[in-house]
N, C-alpha and C. Protein backbone atom coordinates (compact mmCIF):
# COMPACT_ATOMS: atom_id res chain seq x y z
N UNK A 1 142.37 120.41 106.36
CA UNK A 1 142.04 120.64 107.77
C UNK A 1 143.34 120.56 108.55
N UNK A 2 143.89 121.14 109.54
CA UNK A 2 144.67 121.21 110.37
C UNK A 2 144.50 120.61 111.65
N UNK A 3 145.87 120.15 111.94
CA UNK A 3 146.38 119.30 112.92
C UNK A 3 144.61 119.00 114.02
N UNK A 4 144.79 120.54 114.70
CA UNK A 4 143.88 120.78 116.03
C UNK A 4 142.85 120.61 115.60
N UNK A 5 142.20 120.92 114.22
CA UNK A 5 141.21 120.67 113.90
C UNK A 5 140.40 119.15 114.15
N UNK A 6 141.45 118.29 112.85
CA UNK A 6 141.44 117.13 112.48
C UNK A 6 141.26 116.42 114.16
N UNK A 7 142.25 116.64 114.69
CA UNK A 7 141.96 116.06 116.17
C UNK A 7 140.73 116.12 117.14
N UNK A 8 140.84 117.34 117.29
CA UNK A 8 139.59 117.65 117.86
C UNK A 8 138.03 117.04 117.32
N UNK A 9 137.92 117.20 116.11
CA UNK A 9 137.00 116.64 114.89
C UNK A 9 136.95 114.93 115.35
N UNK A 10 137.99 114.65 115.59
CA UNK A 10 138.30 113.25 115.50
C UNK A 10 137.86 112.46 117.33
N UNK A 11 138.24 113.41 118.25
CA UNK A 11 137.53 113.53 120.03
C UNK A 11 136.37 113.89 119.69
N UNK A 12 135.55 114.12 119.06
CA UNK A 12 134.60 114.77 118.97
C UNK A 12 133.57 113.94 118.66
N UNK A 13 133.90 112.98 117.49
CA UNK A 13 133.44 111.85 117.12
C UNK A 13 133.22 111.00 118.13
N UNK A 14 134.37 110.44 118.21
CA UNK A 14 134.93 109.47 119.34
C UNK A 14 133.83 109.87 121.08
N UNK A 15 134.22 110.99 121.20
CA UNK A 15 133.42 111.07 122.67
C UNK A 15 131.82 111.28 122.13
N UNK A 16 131.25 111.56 121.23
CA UNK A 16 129.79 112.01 121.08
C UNK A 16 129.61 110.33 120.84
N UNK A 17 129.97 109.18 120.30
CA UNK A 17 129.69 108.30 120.39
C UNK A 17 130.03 107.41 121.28
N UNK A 18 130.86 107.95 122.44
CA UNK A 18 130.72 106.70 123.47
C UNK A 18 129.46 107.57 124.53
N UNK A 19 129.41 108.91 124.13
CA UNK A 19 128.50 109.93 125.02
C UNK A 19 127.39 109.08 124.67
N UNK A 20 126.91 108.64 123.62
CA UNK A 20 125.56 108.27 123.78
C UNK A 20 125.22 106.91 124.12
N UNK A 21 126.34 106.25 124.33
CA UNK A 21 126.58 104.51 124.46
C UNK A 21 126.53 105.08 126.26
N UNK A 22 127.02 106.35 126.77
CA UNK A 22 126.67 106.33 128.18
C UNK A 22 125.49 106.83 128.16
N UNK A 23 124.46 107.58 127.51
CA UNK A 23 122.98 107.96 127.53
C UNK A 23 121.97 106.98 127.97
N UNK A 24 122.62 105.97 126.92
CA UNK A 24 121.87 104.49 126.68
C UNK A 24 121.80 104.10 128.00
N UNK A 25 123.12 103.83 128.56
CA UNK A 25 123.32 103.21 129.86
C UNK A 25 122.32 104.21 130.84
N UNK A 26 122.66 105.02 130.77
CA UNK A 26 121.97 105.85 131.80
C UNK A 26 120.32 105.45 131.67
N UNK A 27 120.04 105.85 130.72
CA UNK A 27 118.43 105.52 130.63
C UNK A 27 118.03 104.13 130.94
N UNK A 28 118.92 103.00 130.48
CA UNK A 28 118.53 101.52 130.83
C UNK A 28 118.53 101.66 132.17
N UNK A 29 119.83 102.17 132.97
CA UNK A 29 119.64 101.76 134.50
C UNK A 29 118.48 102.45 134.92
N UNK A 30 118.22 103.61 134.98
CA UNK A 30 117.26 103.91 135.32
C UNK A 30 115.90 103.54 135.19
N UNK A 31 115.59 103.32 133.79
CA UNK A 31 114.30 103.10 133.26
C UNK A 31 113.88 101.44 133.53
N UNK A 32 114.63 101.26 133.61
CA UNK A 32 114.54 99.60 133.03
C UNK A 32 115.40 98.95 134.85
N UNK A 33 115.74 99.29 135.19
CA UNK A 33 116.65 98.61 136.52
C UNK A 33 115.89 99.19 137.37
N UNK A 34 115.62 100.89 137.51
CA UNK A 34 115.37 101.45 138.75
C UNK A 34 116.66 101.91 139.58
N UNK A 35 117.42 101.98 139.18
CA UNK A 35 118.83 102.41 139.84
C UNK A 35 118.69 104.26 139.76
N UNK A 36 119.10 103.88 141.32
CA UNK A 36 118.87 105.66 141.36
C UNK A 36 119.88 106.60 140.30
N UNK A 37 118.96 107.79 139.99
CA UNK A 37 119.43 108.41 139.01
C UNK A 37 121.36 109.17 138.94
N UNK A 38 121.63 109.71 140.27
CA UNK A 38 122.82 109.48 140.51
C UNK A 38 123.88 108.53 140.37
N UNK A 39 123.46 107.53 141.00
CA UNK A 39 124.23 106.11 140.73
C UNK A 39 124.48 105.38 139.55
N UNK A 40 123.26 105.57 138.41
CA UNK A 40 123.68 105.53 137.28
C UNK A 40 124.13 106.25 136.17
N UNK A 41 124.18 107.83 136.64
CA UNK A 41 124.82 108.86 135.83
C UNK A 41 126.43 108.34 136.01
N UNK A 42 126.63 108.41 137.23
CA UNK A 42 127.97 107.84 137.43
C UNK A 42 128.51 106.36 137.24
N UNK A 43 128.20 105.71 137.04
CA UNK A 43 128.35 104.19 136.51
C UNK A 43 128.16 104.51 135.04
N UNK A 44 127.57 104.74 134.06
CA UNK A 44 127.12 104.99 133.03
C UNK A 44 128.72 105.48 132.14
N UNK A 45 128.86 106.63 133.30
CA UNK A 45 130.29 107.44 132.78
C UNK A 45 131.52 106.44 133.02
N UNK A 46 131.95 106.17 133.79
CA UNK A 46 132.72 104.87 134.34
C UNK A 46 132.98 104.10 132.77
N UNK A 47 131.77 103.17 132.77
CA UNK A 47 132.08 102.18 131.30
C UNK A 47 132.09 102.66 130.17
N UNK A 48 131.55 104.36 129.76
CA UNK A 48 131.67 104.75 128.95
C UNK A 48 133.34 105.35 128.49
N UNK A 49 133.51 105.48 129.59
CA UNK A 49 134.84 106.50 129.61
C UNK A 49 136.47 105.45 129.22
N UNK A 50 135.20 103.82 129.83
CA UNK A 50 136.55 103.27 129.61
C UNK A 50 136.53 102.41 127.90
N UNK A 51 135.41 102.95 127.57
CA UNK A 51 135.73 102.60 126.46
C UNK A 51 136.39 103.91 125.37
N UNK A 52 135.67 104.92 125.78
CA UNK A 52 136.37 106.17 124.75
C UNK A 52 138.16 106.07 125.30
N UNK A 53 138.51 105.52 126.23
CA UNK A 53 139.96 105.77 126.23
C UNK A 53 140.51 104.90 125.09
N UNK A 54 140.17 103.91 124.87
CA UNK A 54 140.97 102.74 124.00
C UNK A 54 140.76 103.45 122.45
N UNK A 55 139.58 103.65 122.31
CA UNK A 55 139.21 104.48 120.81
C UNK A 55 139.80 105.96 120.85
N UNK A 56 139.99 106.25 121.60
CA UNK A 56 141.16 107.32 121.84
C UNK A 56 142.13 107.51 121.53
N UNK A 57 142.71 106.76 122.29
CA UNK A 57 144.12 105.74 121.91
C UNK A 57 144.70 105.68 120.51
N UNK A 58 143.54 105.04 119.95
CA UNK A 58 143.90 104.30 118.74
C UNK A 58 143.72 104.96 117.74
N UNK A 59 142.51 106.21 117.88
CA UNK A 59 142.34 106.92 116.52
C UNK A 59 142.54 107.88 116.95
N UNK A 60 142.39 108.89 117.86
CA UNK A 60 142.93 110.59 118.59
C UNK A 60 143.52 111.00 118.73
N UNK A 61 144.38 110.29 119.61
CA UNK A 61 145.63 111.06 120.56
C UNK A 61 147.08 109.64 119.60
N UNK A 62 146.79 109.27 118.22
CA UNK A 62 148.18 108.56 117.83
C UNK A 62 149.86 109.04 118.43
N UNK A 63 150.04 108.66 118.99
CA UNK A 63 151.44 108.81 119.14
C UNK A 63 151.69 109.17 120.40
N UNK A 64 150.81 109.02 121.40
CA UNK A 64 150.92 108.93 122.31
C UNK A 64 152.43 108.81 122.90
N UNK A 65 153.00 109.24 124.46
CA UNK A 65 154.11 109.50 125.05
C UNK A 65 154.28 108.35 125.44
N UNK A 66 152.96 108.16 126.27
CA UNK A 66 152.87 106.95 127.51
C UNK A 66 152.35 105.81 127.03
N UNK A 67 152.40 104.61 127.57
CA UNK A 67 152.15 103.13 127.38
C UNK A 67 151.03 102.68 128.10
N UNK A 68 150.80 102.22 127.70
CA UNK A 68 149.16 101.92 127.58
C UNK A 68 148.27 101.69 129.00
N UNK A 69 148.92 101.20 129.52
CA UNK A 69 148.75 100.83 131.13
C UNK A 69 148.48 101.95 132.05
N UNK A 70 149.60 102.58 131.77
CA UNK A 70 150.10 104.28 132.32
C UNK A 70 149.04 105.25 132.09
N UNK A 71 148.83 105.51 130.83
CA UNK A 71 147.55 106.34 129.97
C UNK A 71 146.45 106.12 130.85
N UNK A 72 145.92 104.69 130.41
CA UNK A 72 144.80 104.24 130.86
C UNK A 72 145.00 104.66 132.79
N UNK A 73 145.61 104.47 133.03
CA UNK A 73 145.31 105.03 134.71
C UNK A 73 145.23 106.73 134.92
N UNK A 74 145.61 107.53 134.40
CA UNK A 74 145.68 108.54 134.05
C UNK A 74 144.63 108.76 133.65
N UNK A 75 144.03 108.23 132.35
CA UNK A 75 142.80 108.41 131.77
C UNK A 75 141.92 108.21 133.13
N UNK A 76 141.73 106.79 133.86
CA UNK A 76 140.71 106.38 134.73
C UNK A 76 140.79 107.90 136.04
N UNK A 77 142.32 108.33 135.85
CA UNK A 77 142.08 109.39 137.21
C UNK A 77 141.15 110.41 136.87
N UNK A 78 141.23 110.84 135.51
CA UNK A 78 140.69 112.10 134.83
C UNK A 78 139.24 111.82 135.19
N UNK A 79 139.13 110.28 134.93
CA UNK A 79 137.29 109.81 134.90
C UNK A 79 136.66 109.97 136.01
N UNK A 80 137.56 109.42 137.01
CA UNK A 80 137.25 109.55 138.54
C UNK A 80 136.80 111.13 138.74
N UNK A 81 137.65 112.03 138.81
CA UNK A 81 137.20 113.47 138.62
C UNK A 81 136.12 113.89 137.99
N UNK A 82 136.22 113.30 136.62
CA UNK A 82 135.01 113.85 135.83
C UNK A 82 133.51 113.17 136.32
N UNK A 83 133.90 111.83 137.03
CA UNK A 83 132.77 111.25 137.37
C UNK A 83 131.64 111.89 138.82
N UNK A 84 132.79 112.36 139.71
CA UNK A 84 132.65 113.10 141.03
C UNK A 84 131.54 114.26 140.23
N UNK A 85 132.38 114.88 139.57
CA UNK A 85 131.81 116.41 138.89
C UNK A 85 130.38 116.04 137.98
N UNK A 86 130.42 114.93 137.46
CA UNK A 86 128.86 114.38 136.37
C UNK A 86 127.91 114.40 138.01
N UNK A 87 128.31 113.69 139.07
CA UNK A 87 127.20 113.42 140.03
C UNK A 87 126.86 114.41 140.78
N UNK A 88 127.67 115.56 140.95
CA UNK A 88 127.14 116.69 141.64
C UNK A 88 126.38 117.45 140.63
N UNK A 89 127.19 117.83 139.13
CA UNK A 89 126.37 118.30 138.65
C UNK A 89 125.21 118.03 137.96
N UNK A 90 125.04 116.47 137.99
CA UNK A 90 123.61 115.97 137.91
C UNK A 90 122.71 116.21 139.40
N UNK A 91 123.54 116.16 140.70
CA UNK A 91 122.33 116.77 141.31
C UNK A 91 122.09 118.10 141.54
N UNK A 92 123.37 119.03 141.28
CA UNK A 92 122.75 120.30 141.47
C UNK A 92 121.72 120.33 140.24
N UNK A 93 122.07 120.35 139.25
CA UNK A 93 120.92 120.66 138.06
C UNK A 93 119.63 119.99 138.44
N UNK A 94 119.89 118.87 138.50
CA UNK A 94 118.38 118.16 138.90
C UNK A 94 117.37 118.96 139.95
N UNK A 95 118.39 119.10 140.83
CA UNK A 95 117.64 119.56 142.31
C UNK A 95 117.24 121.00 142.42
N UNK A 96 117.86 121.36 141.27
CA UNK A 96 117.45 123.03 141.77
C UNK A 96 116.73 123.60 140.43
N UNK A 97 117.00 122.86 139.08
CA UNK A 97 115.80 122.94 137.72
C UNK A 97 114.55 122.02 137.56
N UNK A 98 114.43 120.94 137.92
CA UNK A 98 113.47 119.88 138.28
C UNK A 98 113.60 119.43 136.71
N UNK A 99 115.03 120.24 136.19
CA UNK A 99 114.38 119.77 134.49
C UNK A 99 114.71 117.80 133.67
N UNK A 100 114.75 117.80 132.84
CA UNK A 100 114.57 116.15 132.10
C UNK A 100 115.99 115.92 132.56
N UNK A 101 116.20 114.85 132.92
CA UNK A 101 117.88 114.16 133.54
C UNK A 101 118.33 114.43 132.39
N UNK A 102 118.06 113.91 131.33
CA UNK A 102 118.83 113.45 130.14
C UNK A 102 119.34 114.58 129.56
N UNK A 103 118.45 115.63 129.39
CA UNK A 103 119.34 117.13 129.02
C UNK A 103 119.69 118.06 129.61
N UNK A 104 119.68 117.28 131.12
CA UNK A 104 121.07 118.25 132.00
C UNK A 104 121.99 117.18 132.16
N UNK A 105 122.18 115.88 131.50
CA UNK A 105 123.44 115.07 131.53
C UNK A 105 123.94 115.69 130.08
N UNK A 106 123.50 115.80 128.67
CA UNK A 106 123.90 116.55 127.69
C UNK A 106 124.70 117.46 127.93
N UNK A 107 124.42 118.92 128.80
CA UNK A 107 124.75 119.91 128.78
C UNK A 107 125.88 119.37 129.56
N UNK A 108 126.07 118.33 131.13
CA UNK A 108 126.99 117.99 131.58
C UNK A 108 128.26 118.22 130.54
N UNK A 109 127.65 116.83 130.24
CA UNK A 109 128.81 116.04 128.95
C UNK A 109 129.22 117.25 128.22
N UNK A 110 129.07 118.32 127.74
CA UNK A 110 129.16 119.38 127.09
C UNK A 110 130.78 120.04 127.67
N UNK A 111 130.30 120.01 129.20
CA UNK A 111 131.35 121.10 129.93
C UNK A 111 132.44 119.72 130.81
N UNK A 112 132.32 119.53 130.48
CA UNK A 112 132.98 118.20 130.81
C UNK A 112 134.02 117.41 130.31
N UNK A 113 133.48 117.14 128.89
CA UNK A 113 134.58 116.73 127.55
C UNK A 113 135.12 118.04 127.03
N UNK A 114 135.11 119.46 127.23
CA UNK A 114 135.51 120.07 126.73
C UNK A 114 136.65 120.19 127.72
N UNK A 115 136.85 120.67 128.88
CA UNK A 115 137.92 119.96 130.07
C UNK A 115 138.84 119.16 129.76
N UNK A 116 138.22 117.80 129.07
CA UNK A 116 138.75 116.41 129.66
C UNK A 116 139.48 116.16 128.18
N UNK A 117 139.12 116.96 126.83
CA UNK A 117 139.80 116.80 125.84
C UNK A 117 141.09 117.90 126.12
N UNK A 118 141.24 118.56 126.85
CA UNK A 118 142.06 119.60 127.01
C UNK A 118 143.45 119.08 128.18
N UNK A 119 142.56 118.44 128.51
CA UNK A 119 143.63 117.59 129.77
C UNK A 119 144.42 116.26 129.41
N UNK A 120 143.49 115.59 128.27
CA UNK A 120 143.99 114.90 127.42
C UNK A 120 145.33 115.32 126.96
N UNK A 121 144.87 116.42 125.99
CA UNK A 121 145.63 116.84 124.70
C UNK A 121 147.17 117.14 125.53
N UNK A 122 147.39 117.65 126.58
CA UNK A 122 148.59 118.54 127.23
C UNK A 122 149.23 117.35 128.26
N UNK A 123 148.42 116.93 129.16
CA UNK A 123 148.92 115.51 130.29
C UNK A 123 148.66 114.62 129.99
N UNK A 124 148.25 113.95 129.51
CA UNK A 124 148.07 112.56 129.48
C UNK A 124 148.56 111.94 128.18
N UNK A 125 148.27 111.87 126.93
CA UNK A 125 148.32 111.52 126.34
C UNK A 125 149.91 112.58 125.54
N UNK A 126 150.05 113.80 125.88
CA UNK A 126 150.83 114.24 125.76
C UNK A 126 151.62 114.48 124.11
N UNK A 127 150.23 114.35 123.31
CA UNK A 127 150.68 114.79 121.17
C UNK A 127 150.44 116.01 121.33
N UNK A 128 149.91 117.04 122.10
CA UNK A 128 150.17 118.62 122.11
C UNK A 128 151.31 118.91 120.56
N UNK A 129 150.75 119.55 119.52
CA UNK A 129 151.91 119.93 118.43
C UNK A 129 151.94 118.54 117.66
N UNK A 130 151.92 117.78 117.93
CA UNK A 130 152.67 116.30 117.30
C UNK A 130 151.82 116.06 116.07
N UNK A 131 151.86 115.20 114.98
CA UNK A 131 151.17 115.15 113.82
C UNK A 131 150.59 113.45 114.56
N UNK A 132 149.11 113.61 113.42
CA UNK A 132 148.61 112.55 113.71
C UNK A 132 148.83 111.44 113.15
């Protein structure tokens, strides 16, 4: 398997399993708290995001440019963005398909990490070419 592959393969992992550690969240706040469905799409992403950065880190993006501190704020800016963009596009979808939250947060997460691994790979973490 090659470099982009292996990597990507490897974000792929990494985000589909913190993706569903934010599903979880999402459905607990909601189901179980009552926290409006916005508020916990976006909170959900928040703790999820800050955990896929560290597992990131450590198994994805090896060799990273930047130091750890640096990354991670970088990472949190990317989240901030991506988090803005999960809550609109959880309410446009919601509001204008009436369809199940949970598989218009899927499809979110879909167009979202495909972005946010790309913004990764080039700014932030900055192994673009580099071996893993």
């Amino acid at each position: 398997m090659n470099l982009r592959c292996e990597r990507f393969f490897r974000y792929t992992a990494v985000g589909g399993s913190t993706f569903l550690f934010d599903l979880s969240l999402l459905w607990i706040l909601i189901e179980k708290f009552l926290v409006y469905y916005l508020h916990a799409a976006v909170s959900g992403f928040l703790v999820a995001v800050s955990v896929n950065y560290f597992l990131s880190r450590r198994w994805v993006f090896k060799g990273s440019q930047r130091r750890l501190a640096v990354g991670y704020l970088y990472f949190l800016k990317t989240a901030l963005v991506g988090a803005l963009a999960t809550g609109f596009l959880m309410w446009l979808f919601c509001t204008t398909t009436h369809g199940p939250y949970l598989l218009i947060r899927i499809i979110i997460a879909a167009i979202i990490g495909t972005v946010n691994y790309l913004i990764h790979l080039y700014l932030n973490f900055r192994v673009a070419g580099h071996e893993l």
